[in-house]
N, C-alpha and C. Protein backbone atom coordinates (compact mmCIF):
# COMPACT_ATOMS: atom_id res chain seq x y z
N UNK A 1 11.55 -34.75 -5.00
CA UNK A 1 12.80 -34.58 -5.73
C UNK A 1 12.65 -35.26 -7.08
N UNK A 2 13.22 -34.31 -7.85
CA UNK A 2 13.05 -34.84 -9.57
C UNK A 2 15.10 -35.31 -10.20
N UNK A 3 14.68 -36.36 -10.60
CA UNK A 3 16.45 -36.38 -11.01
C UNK A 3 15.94 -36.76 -12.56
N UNK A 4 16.76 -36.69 -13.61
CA UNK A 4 17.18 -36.99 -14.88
C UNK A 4 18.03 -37.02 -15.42
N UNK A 5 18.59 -37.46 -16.50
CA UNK A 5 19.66 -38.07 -16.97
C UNK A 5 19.44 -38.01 -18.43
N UNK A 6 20.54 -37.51 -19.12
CA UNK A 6 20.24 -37.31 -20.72
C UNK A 6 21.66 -38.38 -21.37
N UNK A 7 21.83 -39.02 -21.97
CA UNK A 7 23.03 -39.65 -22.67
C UNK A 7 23.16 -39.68 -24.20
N UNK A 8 23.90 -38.39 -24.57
CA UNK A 8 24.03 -38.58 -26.28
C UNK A 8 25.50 -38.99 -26.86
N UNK A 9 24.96 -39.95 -27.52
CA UNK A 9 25.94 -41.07 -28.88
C UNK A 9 25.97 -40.24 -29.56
N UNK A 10 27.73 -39.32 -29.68
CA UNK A 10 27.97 -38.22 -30.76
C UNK A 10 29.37 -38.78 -31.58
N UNK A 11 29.20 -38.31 -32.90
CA UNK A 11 29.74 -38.26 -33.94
C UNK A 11 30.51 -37.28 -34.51
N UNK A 12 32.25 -37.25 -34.07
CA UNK A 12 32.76 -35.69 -34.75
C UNK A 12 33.96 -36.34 -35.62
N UNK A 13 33.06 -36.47 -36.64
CA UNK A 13 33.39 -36.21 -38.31
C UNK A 13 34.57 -35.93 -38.84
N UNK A 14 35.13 -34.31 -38.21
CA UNK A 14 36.22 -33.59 -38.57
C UNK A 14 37.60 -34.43 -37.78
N UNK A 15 37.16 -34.84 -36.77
CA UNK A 15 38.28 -34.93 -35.45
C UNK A 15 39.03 -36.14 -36.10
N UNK A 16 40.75 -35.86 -36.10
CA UNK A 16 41.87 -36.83 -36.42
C UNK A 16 42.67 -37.23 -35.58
N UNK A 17 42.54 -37.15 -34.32
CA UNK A 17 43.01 -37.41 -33.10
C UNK A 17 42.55 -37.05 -31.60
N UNK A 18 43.16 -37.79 -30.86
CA UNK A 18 42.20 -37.63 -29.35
C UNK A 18 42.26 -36.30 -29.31
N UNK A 19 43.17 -35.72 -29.16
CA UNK A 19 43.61 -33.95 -29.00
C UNK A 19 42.03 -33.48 -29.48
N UNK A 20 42.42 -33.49 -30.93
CA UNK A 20 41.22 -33.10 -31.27
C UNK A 20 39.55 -33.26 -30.95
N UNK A 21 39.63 -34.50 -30.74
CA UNK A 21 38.10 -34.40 -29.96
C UNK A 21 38.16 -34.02 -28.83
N UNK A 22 39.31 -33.93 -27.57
CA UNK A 22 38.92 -32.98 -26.85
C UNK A 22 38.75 -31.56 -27.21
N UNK A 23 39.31 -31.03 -28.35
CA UNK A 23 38.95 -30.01 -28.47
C UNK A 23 37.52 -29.01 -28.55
N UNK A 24 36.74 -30.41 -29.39
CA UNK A 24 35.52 -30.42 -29.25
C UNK A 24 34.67 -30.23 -28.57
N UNK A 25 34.79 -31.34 -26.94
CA UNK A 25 34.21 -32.17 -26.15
C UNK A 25 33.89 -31.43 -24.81
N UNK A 26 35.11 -30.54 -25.05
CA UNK A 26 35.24 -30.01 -23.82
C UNK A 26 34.89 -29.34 -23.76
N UNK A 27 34.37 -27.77 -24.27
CA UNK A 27 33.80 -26.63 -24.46
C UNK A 27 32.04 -27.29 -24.47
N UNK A 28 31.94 -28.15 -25.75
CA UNK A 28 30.30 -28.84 -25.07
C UNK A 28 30.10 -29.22 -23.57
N UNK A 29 30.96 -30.19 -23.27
CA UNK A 29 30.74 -30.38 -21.35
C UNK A 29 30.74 -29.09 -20.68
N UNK A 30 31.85 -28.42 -20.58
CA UNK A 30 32.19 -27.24 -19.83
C UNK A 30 31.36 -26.02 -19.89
N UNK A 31 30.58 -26.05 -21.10
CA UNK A 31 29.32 -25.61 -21.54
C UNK A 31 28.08 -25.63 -20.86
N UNK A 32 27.96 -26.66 -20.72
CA UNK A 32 26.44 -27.34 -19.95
C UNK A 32 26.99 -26.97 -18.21
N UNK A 33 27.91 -27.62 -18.03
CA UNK A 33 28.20 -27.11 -16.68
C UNK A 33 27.96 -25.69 -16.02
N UNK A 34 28.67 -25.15 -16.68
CA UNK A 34 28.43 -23.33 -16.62
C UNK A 34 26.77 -22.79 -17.24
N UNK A 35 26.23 -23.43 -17.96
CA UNK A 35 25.26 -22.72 -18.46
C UNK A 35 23.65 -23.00 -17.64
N UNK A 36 23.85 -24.11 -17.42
CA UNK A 36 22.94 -24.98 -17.02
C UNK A 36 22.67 -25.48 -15.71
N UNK A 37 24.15 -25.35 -14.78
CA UNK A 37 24.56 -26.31 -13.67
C UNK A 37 24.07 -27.50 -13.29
N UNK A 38 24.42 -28.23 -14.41
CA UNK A 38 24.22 -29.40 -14.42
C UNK A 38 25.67 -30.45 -13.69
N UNK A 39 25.58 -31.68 -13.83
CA UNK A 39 26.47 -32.48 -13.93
C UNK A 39 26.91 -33.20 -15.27
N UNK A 40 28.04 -33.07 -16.10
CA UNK A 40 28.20 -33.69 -17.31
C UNK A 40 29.27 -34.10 -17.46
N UNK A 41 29.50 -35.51 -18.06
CA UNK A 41 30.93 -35.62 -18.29
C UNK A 41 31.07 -36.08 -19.94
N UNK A 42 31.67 -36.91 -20.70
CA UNK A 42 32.52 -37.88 -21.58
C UNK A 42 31.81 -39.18 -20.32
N UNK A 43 31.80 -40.09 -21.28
CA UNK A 43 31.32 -41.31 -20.23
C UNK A 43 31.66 -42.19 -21.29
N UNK A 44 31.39 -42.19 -22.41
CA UNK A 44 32.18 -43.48 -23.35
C UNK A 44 32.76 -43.44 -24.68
N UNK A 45 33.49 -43.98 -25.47
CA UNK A 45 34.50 -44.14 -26.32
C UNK A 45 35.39 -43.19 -25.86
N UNK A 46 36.00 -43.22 -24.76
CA UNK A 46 37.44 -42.74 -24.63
C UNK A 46 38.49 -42.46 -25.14
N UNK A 47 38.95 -43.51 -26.13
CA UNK A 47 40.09 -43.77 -26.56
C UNK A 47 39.68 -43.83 -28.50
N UNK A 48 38.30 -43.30 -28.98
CA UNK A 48 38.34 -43.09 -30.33
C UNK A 48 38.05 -42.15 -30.96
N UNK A 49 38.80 -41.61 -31.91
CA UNK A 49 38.76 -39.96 -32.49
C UNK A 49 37.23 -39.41 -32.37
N UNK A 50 36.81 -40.20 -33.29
CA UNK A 50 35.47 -39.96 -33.47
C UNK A 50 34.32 -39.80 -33.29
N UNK A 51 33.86 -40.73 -32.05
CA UNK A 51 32.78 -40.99 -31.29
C UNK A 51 32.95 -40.33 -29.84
N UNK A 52 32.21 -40.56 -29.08
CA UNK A 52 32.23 -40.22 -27.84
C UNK A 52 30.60 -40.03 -27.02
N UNK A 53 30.38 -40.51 -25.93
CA UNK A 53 29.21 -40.34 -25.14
C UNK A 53 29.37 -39.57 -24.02
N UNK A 54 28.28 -38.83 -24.08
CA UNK A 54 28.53 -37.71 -22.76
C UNK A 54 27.33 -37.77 -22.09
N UNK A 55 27.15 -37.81 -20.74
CA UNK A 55 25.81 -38.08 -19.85
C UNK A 55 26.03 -36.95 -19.38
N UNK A 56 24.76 -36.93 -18.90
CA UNK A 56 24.02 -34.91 -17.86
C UNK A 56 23.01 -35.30 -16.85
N UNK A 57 23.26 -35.02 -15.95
CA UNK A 57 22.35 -35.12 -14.88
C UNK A 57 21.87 -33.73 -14.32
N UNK A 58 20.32 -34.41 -13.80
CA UNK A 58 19.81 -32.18 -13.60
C UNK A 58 18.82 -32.89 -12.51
N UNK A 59 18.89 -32.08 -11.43
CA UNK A 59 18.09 -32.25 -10.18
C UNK A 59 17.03 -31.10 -9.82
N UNK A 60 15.75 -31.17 -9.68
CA UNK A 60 15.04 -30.40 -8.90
C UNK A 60 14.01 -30.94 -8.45
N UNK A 61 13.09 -29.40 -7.87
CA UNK A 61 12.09 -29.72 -7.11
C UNK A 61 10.47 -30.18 -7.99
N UNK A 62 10.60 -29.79 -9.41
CA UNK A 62 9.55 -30.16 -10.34
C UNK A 62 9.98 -31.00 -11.16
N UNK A 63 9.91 -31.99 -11.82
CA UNK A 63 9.79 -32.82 -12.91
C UNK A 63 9.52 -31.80 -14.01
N UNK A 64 8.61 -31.02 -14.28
CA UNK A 64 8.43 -30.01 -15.47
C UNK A 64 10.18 -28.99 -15.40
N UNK A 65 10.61 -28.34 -14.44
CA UNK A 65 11.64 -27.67 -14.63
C UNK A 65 12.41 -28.42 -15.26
N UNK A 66 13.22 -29.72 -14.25
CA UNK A 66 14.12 -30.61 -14.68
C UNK A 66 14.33 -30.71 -16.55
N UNK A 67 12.67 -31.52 -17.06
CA UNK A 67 12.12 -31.55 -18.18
C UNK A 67 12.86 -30.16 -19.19
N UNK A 68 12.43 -29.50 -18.94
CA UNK A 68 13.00 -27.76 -19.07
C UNK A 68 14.42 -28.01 -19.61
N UNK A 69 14.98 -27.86 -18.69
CA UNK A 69 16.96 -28.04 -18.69
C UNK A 69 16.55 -28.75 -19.43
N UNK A 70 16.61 -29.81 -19.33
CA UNK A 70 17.08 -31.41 -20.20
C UNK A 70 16.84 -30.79 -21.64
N UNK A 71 16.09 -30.21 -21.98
CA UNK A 71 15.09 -29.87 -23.22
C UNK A 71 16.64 -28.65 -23.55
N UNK A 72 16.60 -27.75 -23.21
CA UNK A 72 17.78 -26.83 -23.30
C UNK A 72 18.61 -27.36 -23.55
N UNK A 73 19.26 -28.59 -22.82
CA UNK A 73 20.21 -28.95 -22.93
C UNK A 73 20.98 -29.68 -24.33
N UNK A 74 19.10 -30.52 -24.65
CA UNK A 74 19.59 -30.58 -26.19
C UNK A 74 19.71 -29.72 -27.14
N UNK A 75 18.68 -28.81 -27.29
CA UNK A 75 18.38 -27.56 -28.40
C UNK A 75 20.34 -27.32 -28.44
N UNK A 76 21.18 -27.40 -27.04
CA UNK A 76 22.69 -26.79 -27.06
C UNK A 76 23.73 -27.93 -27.31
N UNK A 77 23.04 -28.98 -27.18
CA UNK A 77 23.72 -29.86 -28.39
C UNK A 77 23.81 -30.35 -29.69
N UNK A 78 22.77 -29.67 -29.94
CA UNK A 78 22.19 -29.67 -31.29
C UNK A 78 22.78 -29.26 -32.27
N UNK A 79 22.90 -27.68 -31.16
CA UNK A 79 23.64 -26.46 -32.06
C UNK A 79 25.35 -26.65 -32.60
N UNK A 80 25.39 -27.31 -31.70
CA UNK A 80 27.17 -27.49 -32.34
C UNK A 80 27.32 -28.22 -33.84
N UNK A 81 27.42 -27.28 -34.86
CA UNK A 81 27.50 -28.21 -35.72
C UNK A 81 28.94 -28.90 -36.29
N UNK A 82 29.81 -29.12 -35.33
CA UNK A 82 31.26 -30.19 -35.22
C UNK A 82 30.41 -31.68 -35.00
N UNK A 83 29.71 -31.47 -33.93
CA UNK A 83 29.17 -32.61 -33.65
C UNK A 83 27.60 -33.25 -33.99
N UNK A 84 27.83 -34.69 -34.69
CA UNK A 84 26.54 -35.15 -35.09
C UNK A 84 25.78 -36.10 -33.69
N UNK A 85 24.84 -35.89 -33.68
CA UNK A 85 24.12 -36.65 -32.66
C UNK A 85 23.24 -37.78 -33.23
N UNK A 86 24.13 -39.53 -32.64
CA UNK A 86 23.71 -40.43 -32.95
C UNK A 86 22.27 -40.91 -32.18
N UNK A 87 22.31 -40.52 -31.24
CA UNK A 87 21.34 -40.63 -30.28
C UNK A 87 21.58 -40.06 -28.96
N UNK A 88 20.13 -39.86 -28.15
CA UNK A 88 19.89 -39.12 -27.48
C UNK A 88 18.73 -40.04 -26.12
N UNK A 89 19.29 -40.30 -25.64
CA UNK A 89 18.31 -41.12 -24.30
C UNK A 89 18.29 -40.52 -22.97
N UNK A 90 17.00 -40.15 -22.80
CA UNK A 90 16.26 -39.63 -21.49
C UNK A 90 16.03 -40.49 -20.16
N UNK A 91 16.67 -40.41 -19.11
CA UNK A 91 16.26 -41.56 -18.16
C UNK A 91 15.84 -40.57 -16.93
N UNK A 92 14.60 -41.13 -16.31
CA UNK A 92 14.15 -40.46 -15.28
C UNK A 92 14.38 -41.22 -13.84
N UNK A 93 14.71 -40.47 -12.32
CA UNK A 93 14.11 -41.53 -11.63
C UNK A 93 13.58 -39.90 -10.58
N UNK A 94 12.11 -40.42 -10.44
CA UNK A 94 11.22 -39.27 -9.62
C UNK A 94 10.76 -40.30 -8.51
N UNK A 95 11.14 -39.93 -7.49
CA UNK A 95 10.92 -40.23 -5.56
C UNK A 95 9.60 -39.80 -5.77
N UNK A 96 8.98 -39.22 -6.12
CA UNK A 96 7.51 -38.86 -5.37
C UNK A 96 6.96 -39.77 -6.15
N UNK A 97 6.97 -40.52 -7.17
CA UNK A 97 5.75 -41.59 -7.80
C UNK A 97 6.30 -42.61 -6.97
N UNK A 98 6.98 -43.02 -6.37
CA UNK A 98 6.79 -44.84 -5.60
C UNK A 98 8.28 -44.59 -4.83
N UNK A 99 8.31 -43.74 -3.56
CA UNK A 99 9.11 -43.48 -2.53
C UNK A 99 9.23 -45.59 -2.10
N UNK A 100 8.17 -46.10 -1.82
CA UNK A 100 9.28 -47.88 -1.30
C UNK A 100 9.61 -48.55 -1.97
N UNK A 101 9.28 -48.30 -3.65
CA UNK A 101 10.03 -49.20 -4.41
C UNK A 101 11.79 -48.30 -5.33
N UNK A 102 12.11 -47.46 -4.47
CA UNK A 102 13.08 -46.54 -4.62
C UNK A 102 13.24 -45.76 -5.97
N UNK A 103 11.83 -45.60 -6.37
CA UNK A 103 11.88 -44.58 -7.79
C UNK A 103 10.91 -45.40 -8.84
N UNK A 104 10.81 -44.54 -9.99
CA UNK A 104 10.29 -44.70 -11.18
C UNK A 104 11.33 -44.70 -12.20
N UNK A 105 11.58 -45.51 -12.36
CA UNK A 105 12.90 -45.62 -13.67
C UNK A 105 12.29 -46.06 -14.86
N UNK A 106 12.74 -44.77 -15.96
CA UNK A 106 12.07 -44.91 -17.33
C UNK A 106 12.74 -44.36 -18.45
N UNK A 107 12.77 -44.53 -19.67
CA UNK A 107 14.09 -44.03 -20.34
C UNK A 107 12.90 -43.43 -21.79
N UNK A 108 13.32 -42.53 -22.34
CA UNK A 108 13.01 -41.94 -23.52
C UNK A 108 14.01 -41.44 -24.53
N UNK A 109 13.98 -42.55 -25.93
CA UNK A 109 14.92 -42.60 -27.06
C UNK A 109 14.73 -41.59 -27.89
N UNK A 110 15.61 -41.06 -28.26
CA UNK A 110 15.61 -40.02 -29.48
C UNK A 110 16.79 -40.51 -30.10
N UNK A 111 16.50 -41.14 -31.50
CA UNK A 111 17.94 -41.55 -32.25
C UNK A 111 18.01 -40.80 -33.52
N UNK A 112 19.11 -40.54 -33.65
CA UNK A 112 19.66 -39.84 -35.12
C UNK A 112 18.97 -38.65 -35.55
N UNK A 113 19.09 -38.00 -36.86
CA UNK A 113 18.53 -36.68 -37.05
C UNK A 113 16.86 -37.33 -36.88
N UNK A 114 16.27 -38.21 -37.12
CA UNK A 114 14.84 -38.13 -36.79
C UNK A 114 14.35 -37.96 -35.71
N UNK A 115 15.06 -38.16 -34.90
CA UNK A 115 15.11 -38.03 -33.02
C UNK A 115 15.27 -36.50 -32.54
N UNK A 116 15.34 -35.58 -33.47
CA UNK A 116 16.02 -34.45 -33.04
C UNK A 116 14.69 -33.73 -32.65
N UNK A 117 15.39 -33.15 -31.08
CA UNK A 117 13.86 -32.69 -30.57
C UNK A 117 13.83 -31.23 -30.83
């Protein structure tokens, strides 16, 4: 079993109220959900126009597929251009490299437009 985890620090610019960044926020989440079947939510700055963090989780039987999605998943966050992407962090945990020490936990940074994969 392959699990991963993507978390991007986004930036919407335009947005003058909560309303409004859900307006945003939600079609990106609801997006990935439907497109991808992933797991995604909003996970931090709640309560500020502007910012907001959204995590994705993607499960399979290869590490290369998983890899795959995750990879999709940014190219489709990318694309929104409402939203700027402050950063972008990859966290893995794969059962088949060390099943008794309960995983391989490892994270891969992509920050700001130089990060853009």
């Amino acid at each position: 079993m392959h699990v991963a985890a993507v978390e991007f620090d986004l930036h919407i610019p335009e947005s003058r109220s909560l309303k409004a960044k859900r307006s945003v926020v939600k079609p990106i989440v609801e997006g990935m959900q439907r497109r991808y079947r992933v797991a995604a939510a909003e996970v931090g700055y709640h309560q500020q126009w502007q910012r907001t963090v959204v995590g994705v989780a993607a499960v399979g039987s290869t590490a290369g597929h998983v890899g795959e999605v995750l990879d999709e998943i940014e190219r489709f966050v990318w694309s929104h251009p409402e939203v700027q992407v402050l950063s972008s962090v990859r966290m893995w945990l794969d059962r088949d490299l060390d099943e008794d020490q309960g995983g391989d936990h490892h994270a891969d940074h992509h920050g700001g437009e130089d990060g853009q994969a």
